[in-house]
Protein backbone atom coordinates (compact mmCIF):
# COMPACT_ATOMS: atom_id res chain seq x y z
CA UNK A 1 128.19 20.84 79.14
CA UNK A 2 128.47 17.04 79.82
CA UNK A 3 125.31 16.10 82.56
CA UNK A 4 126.05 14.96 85.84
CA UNK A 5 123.93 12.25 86.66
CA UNK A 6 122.25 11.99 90.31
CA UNK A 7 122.30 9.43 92.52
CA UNK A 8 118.74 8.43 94.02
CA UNK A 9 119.66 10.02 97.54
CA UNK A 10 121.19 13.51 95.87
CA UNK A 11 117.85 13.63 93.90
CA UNK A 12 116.21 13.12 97.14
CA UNK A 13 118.00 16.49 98.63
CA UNK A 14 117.48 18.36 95.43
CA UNK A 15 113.80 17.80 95.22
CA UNK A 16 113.26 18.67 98.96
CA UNK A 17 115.62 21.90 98.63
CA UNK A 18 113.55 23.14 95.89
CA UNK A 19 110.19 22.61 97.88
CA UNK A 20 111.80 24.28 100.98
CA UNK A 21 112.84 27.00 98.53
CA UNK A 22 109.32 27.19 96.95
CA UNK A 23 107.59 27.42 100.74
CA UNK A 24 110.01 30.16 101.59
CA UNK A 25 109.45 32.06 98.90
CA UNK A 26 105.62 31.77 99.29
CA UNK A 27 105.47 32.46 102.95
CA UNK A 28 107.65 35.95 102.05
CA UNK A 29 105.04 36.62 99.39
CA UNK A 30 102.24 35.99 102.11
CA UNK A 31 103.92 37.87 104.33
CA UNK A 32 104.48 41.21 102.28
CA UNK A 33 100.30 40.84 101.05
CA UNK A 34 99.30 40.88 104.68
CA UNK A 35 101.69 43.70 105.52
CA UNK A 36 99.78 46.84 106.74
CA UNK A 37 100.32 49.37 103.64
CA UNK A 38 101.90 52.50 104.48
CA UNK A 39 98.50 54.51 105.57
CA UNK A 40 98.04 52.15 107.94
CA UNK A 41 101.24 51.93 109.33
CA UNK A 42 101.21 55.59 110.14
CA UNK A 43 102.30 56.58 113.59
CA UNK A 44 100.75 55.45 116.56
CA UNK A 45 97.69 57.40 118.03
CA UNK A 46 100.05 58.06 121.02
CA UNK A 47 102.89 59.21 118.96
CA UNK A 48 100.89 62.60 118.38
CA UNK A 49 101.14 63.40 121.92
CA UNK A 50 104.98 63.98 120.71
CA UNK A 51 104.87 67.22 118.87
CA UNK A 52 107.84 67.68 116.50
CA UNK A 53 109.36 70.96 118.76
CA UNK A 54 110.02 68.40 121.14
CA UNK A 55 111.17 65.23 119.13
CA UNK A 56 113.93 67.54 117.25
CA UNK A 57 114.99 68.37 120.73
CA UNK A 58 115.35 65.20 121.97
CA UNK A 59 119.19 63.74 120.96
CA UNK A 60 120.94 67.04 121.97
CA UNK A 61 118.83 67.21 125.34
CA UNK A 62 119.90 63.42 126.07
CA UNK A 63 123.50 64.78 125.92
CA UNK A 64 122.57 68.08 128.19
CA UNK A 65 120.30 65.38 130.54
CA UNK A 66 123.55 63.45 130.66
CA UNK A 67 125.93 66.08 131.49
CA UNK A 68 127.82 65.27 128.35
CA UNK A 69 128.16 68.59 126.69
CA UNK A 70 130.76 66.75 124.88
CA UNK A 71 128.15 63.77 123.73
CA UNK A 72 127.82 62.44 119.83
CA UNK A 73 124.98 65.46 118.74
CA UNK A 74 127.57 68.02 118.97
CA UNK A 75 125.97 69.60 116.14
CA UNK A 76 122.05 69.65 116.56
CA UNK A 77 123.78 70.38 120.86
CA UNK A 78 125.53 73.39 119.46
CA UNK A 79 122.40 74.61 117.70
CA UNK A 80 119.82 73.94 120.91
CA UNK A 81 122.43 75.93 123.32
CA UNK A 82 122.47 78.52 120.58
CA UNK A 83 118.74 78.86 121.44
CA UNK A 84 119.71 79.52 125.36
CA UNK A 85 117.83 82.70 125.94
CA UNK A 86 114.41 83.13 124.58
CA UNK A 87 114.61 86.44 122.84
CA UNK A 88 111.10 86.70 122.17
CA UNK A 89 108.75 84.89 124.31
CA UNK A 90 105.21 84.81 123.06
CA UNK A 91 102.59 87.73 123.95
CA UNK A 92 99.30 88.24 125.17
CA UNK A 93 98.09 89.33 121.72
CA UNK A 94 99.64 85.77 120.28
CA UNK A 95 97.40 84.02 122.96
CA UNK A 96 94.14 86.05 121.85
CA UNK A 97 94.19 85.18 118.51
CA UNK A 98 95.19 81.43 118.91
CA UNK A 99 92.89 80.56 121.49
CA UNK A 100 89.94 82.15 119.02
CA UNK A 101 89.50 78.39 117.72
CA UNK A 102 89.63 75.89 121.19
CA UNK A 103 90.03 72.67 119.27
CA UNK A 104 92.93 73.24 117.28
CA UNK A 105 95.04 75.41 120.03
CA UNK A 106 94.76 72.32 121.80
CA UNK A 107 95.93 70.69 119.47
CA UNK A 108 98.66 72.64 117.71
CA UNK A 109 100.24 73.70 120.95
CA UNK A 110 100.24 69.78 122.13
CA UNK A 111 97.67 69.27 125.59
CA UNK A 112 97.38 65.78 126.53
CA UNK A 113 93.46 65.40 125.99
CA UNK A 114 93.49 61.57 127.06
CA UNK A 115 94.28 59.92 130.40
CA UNK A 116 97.38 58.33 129.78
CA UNK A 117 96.31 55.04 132.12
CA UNK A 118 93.76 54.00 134.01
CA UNK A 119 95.62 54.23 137.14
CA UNK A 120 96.10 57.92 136.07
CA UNK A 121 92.45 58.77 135.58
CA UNK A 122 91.53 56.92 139.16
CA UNK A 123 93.74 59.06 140.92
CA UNK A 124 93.17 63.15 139.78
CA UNK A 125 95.69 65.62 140.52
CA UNK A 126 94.52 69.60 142.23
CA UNK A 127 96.94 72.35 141.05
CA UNK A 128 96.16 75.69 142.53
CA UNK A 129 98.21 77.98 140.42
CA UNK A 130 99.37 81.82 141.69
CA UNK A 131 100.63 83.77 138.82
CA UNK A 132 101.14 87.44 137.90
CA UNK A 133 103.13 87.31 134.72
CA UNK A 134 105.04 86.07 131.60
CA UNK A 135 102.45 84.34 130.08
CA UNK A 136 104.02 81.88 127.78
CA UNK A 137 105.82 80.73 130.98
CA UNK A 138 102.21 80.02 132.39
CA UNK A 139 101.09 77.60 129.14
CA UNK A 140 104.26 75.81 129.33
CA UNK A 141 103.51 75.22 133.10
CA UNK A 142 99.97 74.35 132.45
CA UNK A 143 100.81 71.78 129.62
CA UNK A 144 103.66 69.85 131.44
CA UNK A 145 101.10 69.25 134.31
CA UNK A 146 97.96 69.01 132.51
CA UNK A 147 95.61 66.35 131.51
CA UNK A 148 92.15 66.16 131.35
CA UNK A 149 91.45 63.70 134.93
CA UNK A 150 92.78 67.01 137.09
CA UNK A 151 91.43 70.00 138.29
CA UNK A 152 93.09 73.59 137.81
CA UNK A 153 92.70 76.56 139.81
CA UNK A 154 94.84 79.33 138.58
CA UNK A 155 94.81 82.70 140.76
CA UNK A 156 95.52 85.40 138.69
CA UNK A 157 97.11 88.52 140.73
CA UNK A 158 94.99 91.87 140.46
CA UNK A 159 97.90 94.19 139.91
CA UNK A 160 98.73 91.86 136.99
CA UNK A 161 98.40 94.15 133.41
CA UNK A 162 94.57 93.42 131.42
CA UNK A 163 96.14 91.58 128.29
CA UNK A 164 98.11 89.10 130.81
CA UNK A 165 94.34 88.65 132.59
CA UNK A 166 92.51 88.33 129.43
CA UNK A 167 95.35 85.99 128.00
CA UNK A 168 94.98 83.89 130.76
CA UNK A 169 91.70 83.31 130.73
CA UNK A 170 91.52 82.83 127.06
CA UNK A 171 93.48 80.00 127.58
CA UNK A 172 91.52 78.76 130.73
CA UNK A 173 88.33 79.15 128.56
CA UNK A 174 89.58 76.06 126.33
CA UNK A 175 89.95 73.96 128.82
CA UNK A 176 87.58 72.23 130.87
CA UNK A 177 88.75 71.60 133.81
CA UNK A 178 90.98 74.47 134.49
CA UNK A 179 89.40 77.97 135.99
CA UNK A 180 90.56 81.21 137.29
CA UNK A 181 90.30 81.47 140.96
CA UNK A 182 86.25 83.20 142.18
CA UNK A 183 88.40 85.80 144.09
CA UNK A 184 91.58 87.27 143.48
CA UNK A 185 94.18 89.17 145.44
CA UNK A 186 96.68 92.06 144.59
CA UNK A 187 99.48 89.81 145.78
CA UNK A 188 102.32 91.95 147.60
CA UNK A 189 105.45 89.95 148.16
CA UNK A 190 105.83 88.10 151.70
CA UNK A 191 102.25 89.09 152.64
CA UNK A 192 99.60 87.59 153.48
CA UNK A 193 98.18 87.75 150.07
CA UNK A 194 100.08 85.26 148.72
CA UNK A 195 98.36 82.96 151.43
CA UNK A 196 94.87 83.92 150.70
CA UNK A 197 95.51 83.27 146.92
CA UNK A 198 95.75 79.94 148.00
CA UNK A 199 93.45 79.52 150.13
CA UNK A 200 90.53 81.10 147.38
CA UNK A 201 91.67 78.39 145.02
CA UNK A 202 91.32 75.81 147.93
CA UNK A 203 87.75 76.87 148.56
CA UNK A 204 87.38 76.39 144.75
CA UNK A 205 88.42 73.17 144.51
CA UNK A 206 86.67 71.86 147.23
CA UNK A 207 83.33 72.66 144.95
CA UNK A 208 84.52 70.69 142.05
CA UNK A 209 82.57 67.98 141.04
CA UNK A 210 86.29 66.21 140.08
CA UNK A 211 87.15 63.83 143.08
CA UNK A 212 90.94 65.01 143.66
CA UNK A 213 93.25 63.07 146.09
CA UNK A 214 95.89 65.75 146.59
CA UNK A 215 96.75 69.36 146.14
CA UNK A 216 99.86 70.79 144.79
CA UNK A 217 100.42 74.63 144.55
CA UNK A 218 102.40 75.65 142.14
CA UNK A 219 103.89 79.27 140.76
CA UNK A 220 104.85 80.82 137.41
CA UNK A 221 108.50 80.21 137.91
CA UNK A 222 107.68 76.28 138.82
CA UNK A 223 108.25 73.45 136.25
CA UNK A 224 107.72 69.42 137.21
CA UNK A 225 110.40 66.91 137.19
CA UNK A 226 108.14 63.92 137.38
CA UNK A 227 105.29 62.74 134.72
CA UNK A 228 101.79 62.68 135.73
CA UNK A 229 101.87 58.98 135.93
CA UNK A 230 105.61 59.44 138.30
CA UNK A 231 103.31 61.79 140.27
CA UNK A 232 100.49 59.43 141.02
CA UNK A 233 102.90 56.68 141.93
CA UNK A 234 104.33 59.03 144.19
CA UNK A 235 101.55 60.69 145.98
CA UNK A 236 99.86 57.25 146.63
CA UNK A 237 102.83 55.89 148.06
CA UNK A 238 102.10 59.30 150.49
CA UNK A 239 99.49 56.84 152.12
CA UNK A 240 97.33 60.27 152.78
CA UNK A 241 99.88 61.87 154.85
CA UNK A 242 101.38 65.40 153.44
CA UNK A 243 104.54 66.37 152.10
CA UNK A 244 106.61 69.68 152.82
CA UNK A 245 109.04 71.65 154.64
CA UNK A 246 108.72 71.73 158.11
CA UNK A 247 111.66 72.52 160.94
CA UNK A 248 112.59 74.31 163.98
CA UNK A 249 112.55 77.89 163.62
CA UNK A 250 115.41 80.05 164.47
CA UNK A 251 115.39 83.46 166.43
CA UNK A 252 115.95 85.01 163.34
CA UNK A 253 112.43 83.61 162.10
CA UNK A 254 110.82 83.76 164.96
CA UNK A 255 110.92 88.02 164.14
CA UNK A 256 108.85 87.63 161.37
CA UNK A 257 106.35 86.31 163.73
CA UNK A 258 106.42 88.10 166.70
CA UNK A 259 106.11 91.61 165.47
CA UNK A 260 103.29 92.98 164.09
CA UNK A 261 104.25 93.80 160.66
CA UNK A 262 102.45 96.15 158.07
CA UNK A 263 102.33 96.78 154.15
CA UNK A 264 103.76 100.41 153.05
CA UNK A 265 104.66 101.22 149.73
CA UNK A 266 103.86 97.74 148.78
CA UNK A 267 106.16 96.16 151.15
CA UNK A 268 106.10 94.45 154.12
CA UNK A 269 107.41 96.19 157.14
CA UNK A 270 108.48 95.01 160.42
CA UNK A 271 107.20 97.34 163.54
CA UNK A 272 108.45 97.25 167.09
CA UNK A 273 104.53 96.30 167.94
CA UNK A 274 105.08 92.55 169.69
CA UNK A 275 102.35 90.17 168.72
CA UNK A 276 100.36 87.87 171.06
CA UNK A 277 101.34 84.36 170.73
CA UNK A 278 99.94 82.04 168.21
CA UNK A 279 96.74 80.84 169.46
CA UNK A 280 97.97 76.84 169.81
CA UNK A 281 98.55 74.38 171.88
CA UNK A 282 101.68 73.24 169.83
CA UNK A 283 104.68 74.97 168.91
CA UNK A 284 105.71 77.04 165.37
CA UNK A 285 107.47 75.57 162.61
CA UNK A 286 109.33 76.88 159.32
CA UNK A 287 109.02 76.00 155.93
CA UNK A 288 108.26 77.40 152.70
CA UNK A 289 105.69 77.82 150.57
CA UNK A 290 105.00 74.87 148.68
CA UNK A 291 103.18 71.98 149.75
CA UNK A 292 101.59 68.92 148.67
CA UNK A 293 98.44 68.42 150.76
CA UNK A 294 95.60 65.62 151.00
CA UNK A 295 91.82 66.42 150.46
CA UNK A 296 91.46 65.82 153.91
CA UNK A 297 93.52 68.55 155.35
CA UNK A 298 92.18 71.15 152.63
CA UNK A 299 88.89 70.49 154.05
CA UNK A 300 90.42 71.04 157.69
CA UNK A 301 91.89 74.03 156.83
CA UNK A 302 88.77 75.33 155.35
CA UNK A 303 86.36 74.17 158.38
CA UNK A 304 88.48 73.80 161.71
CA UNK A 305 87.80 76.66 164.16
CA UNK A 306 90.91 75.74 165.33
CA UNK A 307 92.81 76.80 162.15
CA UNK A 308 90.68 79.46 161.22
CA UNK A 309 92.19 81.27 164.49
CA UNK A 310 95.33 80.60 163.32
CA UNK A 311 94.90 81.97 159.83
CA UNK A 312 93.72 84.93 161.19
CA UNK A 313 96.48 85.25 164.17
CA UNK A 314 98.84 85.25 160.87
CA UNK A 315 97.34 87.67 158.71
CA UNK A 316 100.19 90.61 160.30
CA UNK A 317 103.07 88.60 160.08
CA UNK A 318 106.13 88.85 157.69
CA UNK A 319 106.05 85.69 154.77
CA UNK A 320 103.42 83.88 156.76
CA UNK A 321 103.56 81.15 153.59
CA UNK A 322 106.97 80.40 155.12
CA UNK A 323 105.59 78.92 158.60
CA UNK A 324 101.93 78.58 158.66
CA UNK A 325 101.86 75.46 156.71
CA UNK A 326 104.84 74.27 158.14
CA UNK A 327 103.10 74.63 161.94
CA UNK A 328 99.61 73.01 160.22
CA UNK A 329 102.03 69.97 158.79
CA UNK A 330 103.15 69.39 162.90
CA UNK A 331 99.51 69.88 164.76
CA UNK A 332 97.72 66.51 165.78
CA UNK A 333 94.57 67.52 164.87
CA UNK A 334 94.79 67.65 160.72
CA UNK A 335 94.88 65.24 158.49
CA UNK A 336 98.07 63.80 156.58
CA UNK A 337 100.31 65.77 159.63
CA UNK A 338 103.62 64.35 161.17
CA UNK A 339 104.19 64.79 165.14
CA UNK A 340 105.83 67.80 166.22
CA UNK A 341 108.56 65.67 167.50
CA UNK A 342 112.22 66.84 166.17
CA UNK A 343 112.20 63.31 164.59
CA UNK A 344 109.65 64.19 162.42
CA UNK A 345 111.57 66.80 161.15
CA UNK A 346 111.70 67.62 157.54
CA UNK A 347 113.80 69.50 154.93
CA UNK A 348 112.99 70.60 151.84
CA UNK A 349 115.38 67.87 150.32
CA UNK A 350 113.48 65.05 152.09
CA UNK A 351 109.69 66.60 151.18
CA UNK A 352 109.26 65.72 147.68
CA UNK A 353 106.62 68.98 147.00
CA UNK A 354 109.38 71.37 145.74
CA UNK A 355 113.02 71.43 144.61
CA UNK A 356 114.91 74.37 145.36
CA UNK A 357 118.85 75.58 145.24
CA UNK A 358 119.65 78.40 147.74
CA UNK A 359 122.90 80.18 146.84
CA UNK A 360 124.41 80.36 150.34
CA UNK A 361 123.86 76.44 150.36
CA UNK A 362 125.83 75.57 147.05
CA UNK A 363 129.44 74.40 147.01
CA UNK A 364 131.55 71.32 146.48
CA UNK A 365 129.26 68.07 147.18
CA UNK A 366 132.44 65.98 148.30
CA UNK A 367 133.04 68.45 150.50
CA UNK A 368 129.55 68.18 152.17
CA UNK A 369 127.52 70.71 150.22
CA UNK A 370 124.50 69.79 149.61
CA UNK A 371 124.10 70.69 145.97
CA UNK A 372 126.43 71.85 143.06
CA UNK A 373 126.86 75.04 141.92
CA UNK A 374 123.94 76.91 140.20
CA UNK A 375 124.36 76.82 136.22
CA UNK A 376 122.29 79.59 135.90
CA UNK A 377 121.92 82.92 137.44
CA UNK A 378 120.54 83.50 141.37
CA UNK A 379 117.06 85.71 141.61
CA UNK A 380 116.32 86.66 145.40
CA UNK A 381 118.96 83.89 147.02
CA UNK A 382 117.57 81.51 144.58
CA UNK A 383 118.71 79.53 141.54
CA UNK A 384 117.26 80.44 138.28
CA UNK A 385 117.94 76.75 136.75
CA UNK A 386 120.30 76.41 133.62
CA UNK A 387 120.56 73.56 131.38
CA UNK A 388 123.70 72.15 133.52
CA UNK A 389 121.32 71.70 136.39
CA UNK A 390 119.18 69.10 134.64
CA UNK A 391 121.21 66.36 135.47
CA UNK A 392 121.12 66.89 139.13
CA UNK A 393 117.74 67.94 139.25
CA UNK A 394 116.09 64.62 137.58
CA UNK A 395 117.83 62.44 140.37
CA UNK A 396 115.97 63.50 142.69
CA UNK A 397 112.64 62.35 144.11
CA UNK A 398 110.79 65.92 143.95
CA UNK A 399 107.68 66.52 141.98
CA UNK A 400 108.30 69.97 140.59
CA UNK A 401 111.60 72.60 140.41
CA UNK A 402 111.73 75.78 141.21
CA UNK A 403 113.01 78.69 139.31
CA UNK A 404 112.64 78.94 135.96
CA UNK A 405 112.66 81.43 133.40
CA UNK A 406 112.98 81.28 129.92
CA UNK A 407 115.03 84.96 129.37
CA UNK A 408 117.88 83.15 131.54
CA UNK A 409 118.17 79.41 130.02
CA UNK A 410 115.20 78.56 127.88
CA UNK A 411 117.35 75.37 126.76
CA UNK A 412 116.69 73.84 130.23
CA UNK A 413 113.23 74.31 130.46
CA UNK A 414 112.95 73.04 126.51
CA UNK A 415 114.56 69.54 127.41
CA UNK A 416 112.13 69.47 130.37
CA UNK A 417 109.50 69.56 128.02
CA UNK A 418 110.68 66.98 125.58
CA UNK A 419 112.07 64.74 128.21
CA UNK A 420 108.73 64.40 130.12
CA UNK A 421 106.50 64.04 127.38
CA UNK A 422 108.65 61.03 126.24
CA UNK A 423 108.86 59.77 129.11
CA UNK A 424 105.07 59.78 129.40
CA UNK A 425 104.42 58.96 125.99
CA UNK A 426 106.39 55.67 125.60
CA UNK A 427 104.74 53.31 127.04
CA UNK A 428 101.66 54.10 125.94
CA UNK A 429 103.07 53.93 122.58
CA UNK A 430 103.93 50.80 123.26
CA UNK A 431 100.80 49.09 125.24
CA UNK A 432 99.33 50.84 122.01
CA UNK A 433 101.22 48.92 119.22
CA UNK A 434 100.98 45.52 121.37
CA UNK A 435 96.98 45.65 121.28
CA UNK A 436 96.66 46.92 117.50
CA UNK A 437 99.68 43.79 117.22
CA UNK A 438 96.63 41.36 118.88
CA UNK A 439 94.28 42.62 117.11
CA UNK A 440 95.64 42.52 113.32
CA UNK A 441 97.59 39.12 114.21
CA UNK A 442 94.76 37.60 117.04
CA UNK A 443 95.21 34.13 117.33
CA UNK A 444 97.51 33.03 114.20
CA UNK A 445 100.22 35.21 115.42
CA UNK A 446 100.56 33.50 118.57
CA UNK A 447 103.57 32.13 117.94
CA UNK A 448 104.91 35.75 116.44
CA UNK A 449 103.96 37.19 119.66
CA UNK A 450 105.93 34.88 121.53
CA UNK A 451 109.46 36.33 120.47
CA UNK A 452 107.77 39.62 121.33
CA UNK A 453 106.52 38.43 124.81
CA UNK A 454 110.37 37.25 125.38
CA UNK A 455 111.66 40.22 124.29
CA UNK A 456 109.48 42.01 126.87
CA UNK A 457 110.35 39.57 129.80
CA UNK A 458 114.02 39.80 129.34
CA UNK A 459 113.39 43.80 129.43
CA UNK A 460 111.75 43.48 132.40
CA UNK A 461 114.37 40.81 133.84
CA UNK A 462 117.36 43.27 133.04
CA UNK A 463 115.16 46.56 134.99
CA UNK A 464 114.99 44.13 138.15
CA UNK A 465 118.83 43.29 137.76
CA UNK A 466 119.24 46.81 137.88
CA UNK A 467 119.05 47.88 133.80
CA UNK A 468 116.91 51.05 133.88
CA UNK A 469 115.91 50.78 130.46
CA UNK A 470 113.53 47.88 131.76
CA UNK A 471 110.06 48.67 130.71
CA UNK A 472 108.94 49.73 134.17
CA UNK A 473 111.86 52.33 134.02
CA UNK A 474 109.73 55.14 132.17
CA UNK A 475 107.57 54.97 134.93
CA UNK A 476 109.80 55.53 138.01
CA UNK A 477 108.49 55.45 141.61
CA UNK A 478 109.17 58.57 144.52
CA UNK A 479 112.15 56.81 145.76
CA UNK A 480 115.14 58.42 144.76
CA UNK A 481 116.41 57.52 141.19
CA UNK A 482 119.24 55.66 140.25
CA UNK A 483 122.15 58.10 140.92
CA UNK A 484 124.17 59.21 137.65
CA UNK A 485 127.83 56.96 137.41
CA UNK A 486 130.64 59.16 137.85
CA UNK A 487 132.72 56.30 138.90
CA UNK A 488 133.74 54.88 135.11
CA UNK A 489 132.09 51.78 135.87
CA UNK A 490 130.30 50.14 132.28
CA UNK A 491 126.87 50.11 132.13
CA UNK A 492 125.63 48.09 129.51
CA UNK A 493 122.96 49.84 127.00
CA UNK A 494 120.36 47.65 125.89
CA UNK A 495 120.22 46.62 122.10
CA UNK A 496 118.16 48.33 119.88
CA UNK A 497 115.09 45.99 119.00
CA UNK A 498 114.87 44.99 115.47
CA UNK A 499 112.67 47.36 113.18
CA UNK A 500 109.16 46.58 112.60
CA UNK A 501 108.26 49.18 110.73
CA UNK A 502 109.48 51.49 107.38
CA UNK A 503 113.47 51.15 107.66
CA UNK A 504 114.50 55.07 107.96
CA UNK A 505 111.09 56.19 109.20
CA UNK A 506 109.64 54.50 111.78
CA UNK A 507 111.07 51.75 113.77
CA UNK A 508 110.33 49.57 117.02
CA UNK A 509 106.65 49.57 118.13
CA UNK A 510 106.08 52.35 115.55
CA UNK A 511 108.62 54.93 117.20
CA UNK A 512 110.18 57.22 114.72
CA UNK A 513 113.90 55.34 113.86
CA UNK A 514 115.74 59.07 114.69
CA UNK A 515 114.59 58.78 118.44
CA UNK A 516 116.10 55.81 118.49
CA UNK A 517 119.65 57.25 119.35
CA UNK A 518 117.77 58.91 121.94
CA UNK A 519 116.21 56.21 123.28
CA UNK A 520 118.96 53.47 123.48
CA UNK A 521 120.84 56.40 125.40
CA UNK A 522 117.72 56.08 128.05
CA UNK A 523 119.81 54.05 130.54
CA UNK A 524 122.45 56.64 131.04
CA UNK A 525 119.31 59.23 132.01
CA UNK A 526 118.24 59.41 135.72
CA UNK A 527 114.87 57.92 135.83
């Protein structure tokens, strides 16, 4: 092969290619040496607070979350819907055994046992929690709301069978700050019992040496709709004032006040004995039972002479949970109250303590109802939530749902699960991987973490331009969430950040790559 021979400038360029070459390949060779090795590069510490139940459910619930039952994971869909009623819910005797060793049921069946924030373990969380049966339904309850900054009271009702009790309070006894109620009631429906069952845990709570802001009460047929961290955001945005149902009463409700009423056959039965009237200044209100109450008025209620006539004025009444707090939320003297002014008025669909579909209230939106049809099956007037309610349910700025029931559409309350814990999970993940980043790279990765830092602000540029897969999205506020497009309009989704980690198992900021799918479909989710 005849040689070519170089001019002084073409020598010039081949010399300094082969030096660029030679730096390349020695800052690639650098680069792989310094790499973590695979041990370390194991999932993040906030990863575990993902168990796998819940990560396999993931892609087919961001279809169901959607309402695109005709999304991309038509098969692992078609295998979660397959799953729709629980056939065999877990028993007492499952609950005995696996509570024997504290630590690991923790564990295994996936408690938060960290605060997930600071701003999370300034602001603790009360639960007082009435329930009577099903008692995997109660650990699934307790898990989605629990971490280790709040305080549980869970009243257990008396006519409730021994192995329920017992399982219940084997699983109370591994956890710190949750307790079974000092006194219990034999709860009859619509009586006053189901009052007093708050009212113990109330008294309970008031003794804790935890510091808790607000109260929420809660029932074994309840599931939340917000993250602990959602929930904070939205109770201090409460400013101390309380949140629940509380109108005008009708003639037809004014009955169950009027008349004396009495329990027979463990019932409650109207009499043609008229009542006194209620021994206020200011006039009754309806609501229902759920509230979300400051520290402030649980004290009240628990030392105003005022309200400890009342309480006992309401003792004969029919469902006196339906309009006692209601007429507490409207009287000047407690704490967190609105005036008893109609403008002050406030529905169950403006209160953020409880979501609830009523049968005779369902219909066509466009035509003015105000919700869609139930997907599931209605229990006492109510809607026992299916899957196909999910969609609805998340855009709205309520803290928990209400009914549930894993025999009718486990499926729904399944994506629940997985959906919240994600959503609670990510950005600690991700505050996670950016310190261990400083810390490995510190100061000679400065310039790496630049491209980082600009990925981050053009995240949180696109969330303010109206992108909810923004960083701050996760984490919405109690305002109402971006409504679902039914319109057609595009919505951009956000490119998937390039891999940092194992290609195939874990990608961006150390999430597994298969939630990836899920989590570039984030924007189409109501946050």
């Amino acid at each position: 092969m005849a040689c070519v021979r170089l001019s002084g400038s073409q020598r010039f360029f081949r010399n300094l290619s082969l030096i660029l070459l030679s730096g390349s390949v020695s800052l690639l060779l650098w680069a792989a040496l310094r790499r973590p090795t695979g041990s370390d590069r194991s999932p993040l510490p906030a990863l575990d607070l993902l168990p796998l139940g819940y990560a396999a459910d993931l892609p087919a619930c961001s279809a169901i979350i959607q309402g695109d039952l005709e999304g991309l994971e038509r098969e692992q869909l078609s295998l979660l819907l397959k799953t729709k009623k629980k056939q065999q819910p877990l028993s007492e005797a499952f609950y005995h055994n696996v509570t024997q060793d504290c630590q690991r049921y923790v564990t295994e069946r996936g408690f938060i046992t960290l605060p997930l924030s600071q701003e999370e373990k300034e602001f603790p969380i009360a639960y007082s929690m009435v329930v009577h049966e099903r008692i995997e339904m109660f650990e699934r309850l307790l898990r989605a709301v629990y971490t280790p900054q709040n305080v549980y009271c869970v009243h257990i009702d008396q006519k409730s069978s021994e192995d329920f009790r017992t399982a219940v309070r084997a699983i109370v006894s591994c956890l710190p700050n949750v307790f079974v109620a000092s006194k219990l009631e034999s709860v009859v429906y619509a009586s006053w019992s189901r009052v007093q069952a708050d009212l113990n845990c109330m008294e309970d709570l008031l003794k804790s040496p935890v510091q808790w802001r607000y109260l929420i009460n809660t029932c074994g047929s309840d599931f939340p709709i917000k993250t602990n961290a959602e929930m904070v955001q939205a109770l201090k945005l409460q400013n101390g004032r309380n949140s629940m149902e509380s109108e005008t009463t009708n003639d037809y409700k004014n009955s169950r006040w009027q008349f004396h009423h009495k329990i027979t056959s463990n019932m409650v039965v109207k009499t043609n004995v008229r009542k006194s009237p209620p021994p206020i200044s200011t006039p009754m209100f309806s609501g229902n039972a759920y509230f979300l109450v400051s520290r402030a008025f649980v004290r009240h209620v628990m030392e105003s002479q005022e309200v400890r006539a009342l309480l006992e004025w309401e003792k004969d009444t029919y469902s006196p949970d339906e309009h006692l707090w209601a007429t507490l939320q409207r009287m000047p003297s407690v704490p967190g109250s609105n005036p008893s002014h109609i403008k002050y008025h406030e529905s169950d669909m403006n209160a953020i303590a409880r979501i609830v579909k009523w049968d005779s209230l369902e219909g066509d939106v466009r035509k003015g109802a105000p919700y869609p049809p139930c997907s599931g099956v209605s229990r006492r007037s109510i809607c026992v939530y299916g899957a196909g309610d999910l969609w609805w349910l998340l855009q709205h700025h309520h803290l928990i749902a209400n009914k549930f029931d894993p025999e009718v559409d486990d499926v729904a309350i399944r994506c629940l699960e997985s959906y919240l814990r994600f959503k609670a999970t990510y950005r600690v993940s991700r505050r996670t991987a950016e310190s261990e980043s400083e810390i490995r790279g510190g100061g000679e990765e400065e310039e790496e973490d630049g491209g980082e830092r600009e990925r981050e602000i053009e995240l949180e540029e696109k969330e303010r331009e109206g992108d909810p897969f923004g960083e701050g999205s996760l984490q919405s506020t109690s305002q109402s969430p971006v409504e679902r497009r039914h319109d057609g309009d595009t919505h951009t989704r956000p490119e998937r950040p390039p891999a940092t980690g194992v290609e195939g198992k874990v990608g961006w900021n150390g999430f597994p790559s298969s939630l990836w799918k899920f989590a570039t479909c984030w924007a189409w989710i109501p946050q």
